[in-house]
PDB file of N, CA and C in Angstrom:
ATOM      1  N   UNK A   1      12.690   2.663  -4.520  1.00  0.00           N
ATOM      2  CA  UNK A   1      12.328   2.448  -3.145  1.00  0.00           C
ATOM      3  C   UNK A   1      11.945   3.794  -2.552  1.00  0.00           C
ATOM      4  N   UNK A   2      10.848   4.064  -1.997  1.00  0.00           N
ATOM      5  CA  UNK A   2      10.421   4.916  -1.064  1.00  0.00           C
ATOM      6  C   UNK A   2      10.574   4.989   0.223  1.00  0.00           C
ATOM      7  N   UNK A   3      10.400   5.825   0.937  1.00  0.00           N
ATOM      8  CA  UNK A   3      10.465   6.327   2.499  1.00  0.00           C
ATOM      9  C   UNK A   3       8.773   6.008   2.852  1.00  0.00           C
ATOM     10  N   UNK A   4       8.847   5.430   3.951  1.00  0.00           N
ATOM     11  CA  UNK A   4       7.691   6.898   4.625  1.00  0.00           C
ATOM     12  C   UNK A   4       7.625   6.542   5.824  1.00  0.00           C
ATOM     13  N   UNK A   5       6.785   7.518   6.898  1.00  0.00           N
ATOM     14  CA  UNK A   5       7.087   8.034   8.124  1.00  0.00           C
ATOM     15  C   UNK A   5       5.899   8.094   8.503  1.00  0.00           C
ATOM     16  N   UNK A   6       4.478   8.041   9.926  1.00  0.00           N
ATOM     17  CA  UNK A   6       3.616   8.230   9.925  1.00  0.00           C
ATOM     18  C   UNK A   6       3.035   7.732  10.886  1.00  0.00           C
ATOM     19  N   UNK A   7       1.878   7.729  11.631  1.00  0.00           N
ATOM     20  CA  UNK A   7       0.988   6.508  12.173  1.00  0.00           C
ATOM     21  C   UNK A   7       0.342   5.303  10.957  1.00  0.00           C
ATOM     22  N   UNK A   8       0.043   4.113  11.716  1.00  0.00           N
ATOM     23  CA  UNK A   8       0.028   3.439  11.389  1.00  0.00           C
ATOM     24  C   UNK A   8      -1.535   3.060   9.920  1.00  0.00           C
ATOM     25  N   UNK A   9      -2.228   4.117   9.968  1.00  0.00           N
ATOM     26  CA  UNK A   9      -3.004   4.363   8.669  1.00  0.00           C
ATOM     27  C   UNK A   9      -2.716   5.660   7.912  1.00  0.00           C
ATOM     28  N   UNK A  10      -1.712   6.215   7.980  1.00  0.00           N
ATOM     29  CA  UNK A  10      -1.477   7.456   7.386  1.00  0.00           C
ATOM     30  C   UNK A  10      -0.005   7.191   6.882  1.00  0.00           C
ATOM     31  N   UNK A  11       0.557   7.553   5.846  1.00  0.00           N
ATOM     32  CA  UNK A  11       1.934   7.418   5.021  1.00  0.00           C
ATOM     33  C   UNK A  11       2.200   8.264   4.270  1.00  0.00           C
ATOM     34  N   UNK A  12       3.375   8.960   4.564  1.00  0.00           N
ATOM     35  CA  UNK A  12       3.704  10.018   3.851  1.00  0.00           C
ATOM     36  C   UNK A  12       4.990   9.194   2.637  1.00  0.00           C
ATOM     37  N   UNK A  13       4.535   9.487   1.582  1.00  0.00           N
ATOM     38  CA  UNK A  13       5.641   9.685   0.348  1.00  0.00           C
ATOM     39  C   UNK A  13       7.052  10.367   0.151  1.00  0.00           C
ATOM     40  N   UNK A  14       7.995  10.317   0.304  1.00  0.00           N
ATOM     41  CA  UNK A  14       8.752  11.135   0.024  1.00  0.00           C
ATOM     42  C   UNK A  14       9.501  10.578  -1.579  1.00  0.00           C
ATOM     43  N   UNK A  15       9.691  11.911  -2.950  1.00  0.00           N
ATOM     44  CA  UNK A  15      10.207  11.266  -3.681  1.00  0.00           C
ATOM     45  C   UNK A  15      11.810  11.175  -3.794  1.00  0.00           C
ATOM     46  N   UNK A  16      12.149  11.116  -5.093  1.00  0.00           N
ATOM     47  CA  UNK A  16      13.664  11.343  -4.925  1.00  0.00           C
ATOM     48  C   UNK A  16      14.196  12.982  -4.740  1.00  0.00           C
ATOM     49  N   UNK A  17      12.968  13.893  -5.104  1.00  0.00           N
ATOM     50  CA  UNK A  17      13.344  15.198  -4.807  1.00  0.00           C
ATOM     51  C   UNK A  17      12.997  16.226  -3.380  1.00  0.00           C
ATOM     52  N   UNK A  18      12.641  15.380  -2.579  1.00  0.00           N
ATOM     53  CA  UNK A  18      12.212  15.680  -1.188  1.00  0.00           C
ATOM     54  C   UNK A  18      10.655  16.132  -0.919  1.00  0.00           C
ATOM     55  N   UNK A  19      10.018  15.963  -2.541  1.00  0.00           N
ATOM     56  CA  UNK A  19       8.530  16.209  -2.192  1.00  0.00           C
ATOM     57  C   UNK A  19       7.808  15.119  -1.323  1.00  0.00           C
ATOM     58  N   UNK A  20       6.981  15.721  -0.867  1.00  0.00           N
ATOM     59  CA  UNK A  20       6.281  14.511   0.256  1.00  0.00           C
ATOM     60  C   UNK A  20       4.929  14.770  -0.144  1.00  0.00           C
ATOM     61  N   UNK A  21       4.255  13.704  -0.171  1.00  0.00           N
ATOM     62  CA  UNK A  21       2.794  13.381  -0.531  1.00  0.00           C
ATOM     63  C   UNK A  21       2.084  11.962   0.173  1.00  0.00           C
ATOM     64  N   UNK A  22       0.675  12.714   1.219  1.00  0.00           N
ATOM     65  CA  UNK A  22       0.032  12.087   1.947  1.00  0.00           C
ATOM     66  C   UNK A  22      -0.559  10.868   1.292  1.00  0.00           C
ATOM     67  N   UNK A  23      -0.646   9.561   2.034  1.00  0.00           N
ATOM     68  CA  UNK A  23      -1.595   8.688   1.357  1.00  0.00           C
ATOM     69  C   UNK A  23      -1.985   7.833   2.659  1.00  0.00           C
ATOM     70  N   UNK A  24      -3.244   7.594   2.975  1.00  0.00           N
ATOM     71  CA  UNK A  24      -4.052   7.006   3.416  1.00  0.00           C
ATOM     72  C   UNK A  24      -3.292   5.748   3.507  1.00  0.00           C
ATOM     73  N   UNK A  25      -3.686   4.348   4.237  1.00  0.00           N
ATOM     74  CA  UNK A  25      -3.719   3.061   4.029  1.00  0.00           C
ATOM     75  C   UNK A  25      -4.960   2.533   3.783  1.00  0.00           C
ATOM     76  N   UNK A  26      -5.335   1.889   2.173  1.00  0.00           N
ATOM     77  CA  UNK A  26      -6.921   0.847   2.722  1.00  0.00           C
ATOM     78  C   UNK A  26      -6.257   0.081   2.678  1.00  0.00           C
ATOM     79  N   UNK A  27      -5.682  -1.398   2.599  1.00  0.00           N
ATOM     80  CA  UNK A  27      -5.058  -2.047   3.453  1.00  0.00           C
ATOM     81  C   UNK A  27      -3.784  -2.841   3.095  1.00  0.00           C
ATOM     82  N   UNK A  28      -3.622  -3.712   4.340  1.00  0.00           N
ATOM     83  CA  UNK A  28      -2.291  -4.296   4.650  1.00  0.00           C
ATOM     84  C   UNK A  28      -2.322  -6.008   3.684  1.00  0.00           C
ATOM     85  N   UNK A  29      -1.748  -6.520   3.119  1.00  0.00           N
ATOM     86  CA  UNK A  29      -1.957  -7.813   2.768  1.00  0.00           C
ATOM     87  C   UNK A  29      -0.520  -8.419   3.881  1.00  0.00           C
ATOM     88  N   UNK A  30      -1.107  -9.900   4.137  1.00  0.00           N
ATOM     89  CA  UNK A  30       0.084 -10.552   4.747  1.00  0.00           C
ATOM     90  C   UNK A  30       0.282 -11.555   3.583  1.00  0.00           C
ATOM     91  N   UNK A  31       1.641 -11.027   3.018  1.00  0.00           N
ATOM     92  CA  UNK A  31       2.339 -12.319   1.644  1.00  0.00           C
ATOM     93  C   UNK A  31       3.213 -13.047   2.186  1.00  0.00           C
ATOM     94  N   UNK A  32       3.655 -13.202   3.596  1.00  0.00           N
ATOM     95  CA  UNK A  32       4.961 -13.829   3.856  1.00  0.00           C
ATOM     96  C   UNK A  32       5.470 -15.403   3.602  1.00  0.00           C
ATOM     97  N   UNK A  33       4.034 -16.081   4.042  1.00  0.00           N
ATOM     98  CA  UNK A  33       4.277 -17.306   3.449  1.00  0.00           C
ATOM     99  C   UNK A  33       4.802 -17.715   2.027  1.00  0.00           C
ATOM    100  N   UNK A  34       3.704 -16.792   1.290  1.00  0.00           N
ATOM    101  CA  UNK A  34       3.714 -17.266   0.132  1.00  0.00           C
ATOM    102  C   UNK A  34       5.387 -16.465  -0.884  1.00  0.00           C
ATOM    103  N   UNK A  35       5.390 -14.971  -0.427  1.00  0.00           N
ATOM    104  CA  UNK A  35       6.620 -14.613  -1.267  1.00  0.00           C
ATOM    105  C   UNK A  35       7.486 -13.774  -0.151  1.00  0.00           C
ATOM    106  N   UNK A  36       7.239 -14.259   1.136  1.00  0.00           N
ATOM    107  CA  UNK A  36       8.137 -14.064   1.793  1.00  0.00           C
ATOM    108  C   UNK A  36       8.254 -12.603   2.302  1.00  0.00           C
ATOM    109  N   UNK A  37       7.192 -11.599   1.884  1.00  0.00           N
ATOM    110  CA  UNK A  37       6.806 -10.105   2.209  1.00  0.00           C
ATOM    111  C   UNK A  37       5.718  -9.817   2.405  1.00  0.00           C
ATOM    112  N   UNK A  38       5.390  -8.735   2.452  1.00  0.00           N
ATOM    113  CA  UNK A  38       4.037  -8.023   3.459  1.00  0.00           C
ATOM    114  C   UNK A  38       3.760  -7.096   2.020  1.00  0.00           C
ATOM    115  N   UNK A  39       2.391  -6.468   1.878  1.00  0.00           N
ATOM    116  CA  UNK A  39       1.932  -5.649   1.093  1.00  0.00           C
ATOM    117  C   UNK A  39       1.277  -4.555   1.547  1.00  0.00           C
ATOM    118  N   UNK A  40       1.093  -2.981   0.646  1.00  0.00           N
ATOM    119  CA  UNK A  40       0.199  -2.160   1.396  1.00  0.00           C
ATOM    120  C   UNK A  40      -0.385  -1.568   0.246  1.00  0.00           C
ATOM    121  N   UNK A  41      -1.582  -1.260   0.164  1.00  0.00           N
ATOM    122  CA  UNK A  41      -2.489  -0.324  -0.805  1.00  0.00           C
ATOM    123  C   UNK A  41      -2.877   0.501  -0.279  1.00  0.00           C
ATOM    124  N   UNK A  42      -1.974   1.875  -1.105  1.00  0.00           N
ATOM    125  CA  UNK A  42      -2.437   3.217  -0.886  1.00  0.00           C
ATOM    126  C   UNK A  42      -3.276   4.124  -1.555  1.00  0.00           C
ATOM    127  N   UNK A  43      -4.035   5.278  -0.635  1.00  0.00           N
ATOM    128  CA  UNK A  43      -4.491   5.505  -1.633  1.00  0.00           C
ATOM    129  C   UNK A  43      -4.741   7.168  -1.332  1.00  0.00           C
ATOM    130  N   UNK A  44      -4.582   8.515  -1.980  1.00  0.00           N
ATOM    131  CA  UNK A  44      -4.349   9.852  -1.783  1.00  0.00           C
ATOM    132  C   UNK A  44      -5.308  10.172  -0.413  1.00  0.00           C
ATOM    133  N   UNK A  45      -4.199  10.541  -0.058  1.00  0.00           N
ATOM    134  CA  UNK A  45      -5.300  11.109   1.713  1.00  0.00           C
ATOM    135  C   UNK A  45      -6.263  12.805   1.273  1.00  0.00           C
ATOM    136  N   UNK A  46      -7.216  12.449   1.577  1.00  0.00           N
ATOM    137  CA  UNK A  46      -8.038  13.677   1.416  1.00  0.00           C
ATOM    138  C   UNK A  46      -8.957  13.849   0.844  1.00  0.00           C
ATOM    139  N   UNK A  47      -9.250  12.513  -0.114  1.00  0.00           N
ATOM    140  CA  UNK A  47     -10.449  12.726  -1.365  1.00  0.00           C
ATOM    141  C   UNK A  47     -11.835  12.305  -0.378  1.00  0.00           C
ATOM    142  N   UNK A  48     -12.632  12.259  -1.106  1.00  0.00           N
ATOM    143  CA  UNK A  48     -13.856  12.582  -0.560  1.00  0.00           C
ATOM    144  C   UNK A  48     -14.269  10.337  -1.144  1.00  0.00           C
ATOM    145  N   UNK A  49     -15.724  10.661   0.016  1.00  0.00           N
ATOM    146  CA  UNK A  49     -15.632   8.589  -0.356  1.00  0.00           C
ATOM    147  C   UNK A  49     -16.766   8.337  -1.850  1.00  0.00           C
ATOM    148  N   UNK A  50     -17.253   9.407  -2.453  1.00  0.00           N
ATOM    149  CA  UNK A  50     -18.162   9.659  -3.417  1.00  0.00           C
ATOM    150  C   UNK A  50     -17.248   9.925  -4.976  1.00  0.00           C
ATOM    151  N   UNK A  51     -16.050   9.646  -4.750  1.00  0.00           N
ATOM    152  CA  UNK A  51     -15.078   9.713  -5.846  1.00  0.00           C
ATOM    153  C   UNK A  51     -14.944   8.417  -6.442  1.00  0.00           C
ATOM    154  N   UNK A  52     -14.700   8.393  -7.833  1.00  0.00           N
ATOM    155  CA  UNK A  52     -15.125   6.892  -8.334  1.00  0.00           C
ATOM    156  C   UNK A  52     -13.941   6.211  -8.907  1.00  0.00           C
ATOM    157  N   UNK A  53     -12.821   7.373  -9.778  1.00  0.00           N
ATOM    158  CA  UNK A  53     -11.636   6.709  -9.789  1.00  0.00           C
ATOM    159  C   UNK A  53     -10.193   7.554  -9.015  1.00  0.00           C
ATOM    160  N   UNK A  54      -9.940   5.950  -8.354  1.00  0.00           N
ATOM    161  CA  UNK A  54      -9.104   6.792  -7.091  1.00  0.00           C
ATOM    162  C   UNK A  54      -7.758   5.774  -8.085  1.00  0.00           C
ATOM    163  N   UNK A  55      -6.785   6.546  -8.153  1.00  0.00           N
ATOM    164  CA  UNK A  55      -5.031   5.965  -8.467  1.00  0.00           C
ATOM    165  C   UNK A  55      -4.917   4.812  -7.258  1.00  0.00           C
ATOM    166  N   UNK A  56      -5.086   3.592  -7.257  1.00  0.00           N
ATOM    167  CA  UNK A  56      -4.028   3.092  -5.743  1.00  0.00           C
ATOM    168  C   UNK A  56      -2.585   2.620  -6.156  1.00  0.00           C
ATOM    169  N   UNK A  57      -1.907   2.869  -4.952  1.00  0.00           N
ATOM    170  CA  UNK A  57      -0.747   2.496  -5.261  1.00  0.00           C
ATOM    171  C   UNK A  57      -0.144   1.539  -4.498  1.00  0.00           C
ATOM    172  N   UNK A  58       0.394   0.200  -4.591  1.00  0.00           N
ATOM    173  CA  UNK A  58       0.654  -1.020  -3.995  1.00  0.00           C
ATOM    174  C   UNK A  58       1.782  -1.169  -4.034  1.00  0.00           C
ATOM    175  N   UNK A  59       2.466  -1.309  -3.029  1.00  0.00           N
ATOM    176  CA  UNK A  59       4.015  -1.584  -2.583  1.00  0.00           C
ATOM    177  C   UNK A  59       4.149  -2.676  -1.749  1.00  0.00           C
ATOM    178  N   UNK A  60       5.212  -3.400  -1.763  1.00  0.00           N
ATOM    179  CA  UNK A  60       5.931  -4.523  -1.146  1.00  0.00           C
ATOM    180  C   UNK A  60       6.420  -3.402   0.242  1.00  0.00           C
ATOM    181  N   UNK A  61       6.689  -3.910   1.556  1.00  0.00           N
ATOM    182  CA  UNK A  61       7.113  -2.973   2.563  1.00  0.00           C
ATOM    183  C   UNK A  61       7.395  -3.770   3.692  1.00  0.00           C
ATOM    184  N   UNK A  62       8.847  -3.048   4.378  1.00  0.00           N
ATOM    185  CA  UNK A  62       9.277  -3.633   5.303  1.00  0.00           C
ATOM    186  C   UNK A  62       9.098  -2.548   6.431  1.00  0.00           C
ATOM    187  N   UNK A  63       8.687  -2.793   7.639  1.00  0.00           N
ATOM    188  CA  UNK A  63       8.444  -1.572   8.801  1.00  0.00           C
ATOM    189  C   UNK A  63       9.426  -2.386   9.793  1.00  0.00           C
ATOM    190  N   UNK A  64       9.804  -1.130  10.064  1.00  0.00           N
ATOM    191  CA  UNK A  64      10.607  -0.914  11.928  1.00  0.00           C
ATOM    192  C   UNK A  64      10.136  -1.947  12.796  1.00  0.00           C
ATOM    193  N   UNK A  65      10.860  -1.953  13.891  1.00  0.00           N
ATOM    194  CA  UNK A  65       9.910  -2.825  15.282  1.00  0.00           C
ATOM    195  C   UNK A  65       9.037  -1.621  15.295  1.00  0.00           C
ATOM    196  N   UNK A  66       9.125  -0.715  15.314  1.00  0.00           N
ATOM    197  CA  UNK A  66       8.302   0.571  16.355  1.00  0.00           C
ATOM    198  C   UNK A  66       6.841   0.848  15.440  1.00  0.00           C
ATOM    199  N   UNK A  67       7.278   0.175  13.853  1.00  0.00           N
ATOM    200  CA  UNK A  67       5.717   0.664  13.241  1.00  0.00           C
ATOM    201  C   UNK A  67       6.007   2.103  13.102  1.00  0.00           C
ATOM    202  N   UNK A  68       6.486   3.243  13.001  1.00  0.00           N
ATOM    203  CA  UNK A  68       6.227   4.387  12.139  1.00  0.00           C
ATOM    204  C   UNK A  68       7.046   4.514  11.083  1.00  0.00           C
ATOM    205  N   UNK A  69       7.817   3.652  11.087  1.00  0.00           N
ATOM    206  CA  UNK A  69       8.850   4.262   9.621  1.00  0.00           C
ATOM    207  C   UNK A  69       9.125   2.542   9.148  1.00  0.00           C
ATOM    208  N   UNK A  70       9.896   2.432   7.866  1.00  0.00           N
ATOM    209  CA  UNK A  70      10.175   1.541   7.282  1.00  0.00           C
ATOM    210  C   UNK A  70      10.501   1.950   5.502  1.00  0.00           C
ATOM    211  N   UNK A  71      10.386   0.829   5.014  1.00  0.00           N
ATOM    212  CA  UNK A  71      10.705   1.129   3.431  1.00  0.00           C
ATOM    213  C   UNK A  71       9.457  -0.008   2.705  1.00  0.00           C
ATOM    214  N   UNK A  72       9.382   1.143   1.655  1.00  0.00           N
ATOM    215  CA  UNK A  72       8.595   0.636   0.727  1.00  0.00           C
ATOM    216  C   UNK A  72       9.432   0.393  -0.988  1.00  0.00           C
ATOM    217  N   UNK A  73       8.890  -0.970  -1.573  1.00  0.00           N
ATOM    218  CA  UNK A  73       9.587  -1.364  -2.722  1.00  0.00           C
ATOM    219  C   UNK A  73       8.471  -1.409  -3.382  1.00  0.00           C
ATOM    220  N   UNK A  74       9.029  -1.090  -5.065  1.00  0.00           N
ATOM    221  CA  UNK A  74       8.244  -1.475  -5.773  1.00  0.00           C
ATOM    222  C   UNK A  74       8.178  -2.919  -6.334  1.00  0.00           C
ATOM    223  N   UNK A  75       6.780  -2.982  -7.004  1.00  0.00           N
ATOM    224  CA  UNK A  75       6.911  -4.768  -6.463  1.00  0.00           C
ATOM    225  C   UNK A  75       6.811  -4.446  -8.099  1.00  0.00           C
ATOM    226  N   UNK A  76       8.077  -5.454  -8.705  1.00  0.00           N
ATOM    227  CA  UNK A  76       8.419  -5.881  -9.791  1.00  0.00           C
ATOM    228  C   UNK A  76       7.161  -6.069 -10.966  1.00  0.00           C
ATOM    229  N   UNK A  77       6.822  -5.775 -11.905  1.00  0.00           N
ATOM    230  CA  UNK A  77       5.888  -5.205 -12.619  1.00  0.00           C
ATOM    231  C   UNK A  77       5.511  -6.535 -13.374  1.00  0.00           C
ATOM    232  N   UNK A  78       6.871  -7.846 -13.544  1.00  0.00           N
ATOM    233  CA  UNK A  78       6.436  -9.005 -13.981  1.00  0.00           C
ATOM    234  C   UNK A  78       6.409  -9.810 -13.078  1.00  0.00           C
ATOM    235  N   UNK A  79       6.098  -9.717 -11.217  1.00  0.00           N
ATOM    236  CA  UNK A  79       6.127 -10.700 -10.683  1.00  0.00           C
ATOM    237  C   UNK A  79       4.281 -10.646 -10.703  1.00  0.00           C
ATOM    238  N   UNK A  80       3.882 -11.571 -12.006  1.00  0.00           N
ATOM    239  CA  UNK A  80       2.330 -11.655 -11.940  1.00  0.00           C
ATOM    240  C   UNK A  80       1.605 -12.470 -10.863  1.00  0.00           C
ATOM    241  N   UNK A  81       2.438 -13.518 -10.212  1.00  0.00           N
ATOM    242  CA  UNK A  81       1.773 -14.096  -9.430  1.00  0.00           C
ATOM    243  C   UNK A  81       1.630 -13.344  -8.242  1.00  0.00           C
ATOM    244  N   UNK A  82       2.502 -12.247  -7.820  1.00  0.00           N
ATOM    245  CA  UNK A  82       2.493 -11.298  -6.615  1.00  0.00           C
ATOM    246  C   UNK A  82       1.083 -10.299  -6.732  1.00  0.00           C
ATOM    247  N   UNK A  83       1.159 -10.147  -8.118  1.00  0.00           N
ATOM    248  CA  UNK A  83       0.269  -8.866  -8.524  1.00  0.00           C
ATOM    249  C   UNK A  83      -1.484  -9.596  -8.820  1.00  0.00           C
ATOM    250  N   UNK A  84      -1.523 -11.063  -9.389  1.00  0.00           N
ATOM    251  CA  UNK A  84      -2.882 -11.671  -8.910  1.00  0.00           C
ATOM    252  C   UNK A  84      -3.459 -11.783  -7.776  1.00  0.00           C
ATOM    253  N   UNK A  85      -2.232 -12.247  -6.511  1.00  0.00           N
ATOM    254  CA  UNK A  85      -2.662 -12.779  -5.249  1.00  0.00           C
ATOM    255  C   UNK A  85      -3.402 -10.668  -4.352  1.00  0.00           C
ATOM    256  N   UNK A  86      -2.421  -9.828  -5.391  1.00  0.00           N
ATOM    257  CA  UNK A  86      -2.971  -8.616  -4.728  1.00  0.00           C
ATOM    258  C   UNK A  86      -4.215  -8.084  -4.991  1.00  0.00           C
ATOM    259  N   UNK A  87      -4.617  -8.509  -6.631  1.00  0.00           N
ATOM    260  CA  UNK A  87      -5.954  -7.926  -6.838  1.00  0.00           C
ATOM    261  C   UNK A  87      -7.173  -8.928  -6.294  1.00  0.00           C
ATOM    262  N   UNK A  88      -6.739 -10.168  -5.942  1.00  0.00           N
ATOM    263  CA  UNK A  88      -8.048 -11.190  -5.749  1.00  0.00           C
ATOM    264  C   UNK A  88      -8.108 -10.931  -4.255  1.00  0.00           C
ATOM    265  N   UNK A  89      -6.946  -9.846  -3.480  1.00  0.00           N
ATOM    266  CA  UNK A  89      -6.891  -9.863  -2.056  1.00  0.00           C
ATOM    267  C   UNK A  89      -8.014  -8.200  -2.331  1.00  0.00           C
ATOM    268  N   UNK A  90      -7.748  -7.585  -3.124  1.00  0.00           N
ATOM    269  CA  UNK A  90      -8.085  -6.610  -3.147  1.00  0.00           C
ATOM    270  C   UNK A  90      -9.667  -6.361  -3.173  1.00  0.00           C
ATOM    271  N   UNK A  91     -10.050  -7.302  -4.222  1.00  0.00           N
ATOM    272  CA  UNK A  91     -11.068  -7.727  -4.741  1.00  0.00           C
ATOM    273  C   UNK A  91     -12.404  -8.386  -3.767  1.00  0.00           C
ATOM    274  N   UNK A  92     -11.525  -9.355  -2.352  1.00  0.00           N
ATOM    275  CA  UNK A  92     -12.335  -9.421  -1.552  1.00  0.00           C
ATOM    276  C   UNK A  92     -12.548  -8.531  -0.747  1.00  0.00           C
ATOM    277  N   UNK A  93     -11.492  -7.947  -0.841  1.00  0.00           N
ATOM    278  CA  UNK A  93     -11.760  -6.452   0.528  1.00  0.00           C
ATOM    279  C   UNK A  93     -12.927  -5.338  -0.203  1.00  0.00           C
ATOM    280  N   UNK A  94     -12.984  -5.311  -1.510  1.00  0.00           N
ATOM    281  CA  UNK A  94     -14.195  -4.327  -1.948  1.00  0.00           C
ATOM    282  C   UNK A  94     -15.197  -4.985  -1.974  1.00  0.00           C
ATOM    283  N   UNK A  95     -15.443  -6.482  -2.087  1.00  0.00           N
ATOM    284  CA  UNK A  95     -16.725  -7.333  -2.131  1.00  0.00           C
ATOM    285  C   UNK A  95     -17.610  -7.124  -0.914  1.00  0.00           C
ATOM    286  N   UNK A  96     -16.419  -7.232   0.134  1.00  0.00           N
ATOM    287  CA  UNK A  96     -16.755  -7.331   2.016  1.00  0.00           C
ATOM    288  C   UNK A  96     -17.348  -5.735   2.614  1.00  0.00           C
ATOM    289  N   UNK A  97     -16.622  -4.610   1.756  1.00  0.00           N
ATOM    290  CA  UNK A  97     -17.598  -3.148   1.698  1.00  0.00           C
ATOM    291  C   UNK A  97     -18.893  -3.021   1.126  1.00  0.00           C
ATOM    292  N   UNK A  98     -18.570  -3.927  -0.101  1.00  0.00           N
ATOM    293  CA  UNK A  98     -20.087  -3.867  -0.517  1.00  0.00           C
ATOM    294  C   UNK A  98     -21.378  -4.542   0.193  1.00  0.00           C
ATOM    295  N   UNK A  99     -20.841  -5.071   1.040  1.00  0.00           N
ATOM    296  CA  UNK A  99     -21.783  -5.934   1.508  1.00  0.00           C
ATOM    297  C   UNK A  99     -22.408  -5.449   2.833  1.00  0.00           C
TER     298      UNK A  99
END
């Protein structure tokens, strides 16, 4: 489980050794119906938009009332139906840029 702290498109990392590392939000998924949580895809704050392979990193996440802080989980590596509904969510959100 991670930290992070921030406005609401910006998220800072903290690990288990107190390093902190910036990451962007491209976006929010709403899973609640379906598994009862919220999703976020991150992705390194700072790169340039002409970069072709970017790391993202996708966490399950619960936020504050206030929206700057909360916790992020990692989302279980065999929950495949969590991890389809994220790439076909993902998948329309890069279709809808391309367009």
């Amino acid at each position: 489980m991670s930290k992070y702290e921030g406005p609401v498109d910006v998220v800072t990392l903290v690990d288990d050794d107190g390093n902190e590392t910036l990451y962007e939000i491209l976006m929010t998924i709403d899973g609640q119906e379906k598994f009862g949580k919220n999703y976020v895809l991150l992705y390194p704050a700072g790169i340039s938009d002409d970069e072709d392979d970017v790391e993202l990193l996708a966490y399950s996440f619960l936020e504050n009332e206030d929206g700057t802080q909360g916790r992020l989980m990692a989302i279980d590596e065999n929950a495949y139906d969590e991890w389809d509904m994220i790439e076909e969510m993902f998948q329309a959100f890069m279709d809808e840029e391309q367009d």
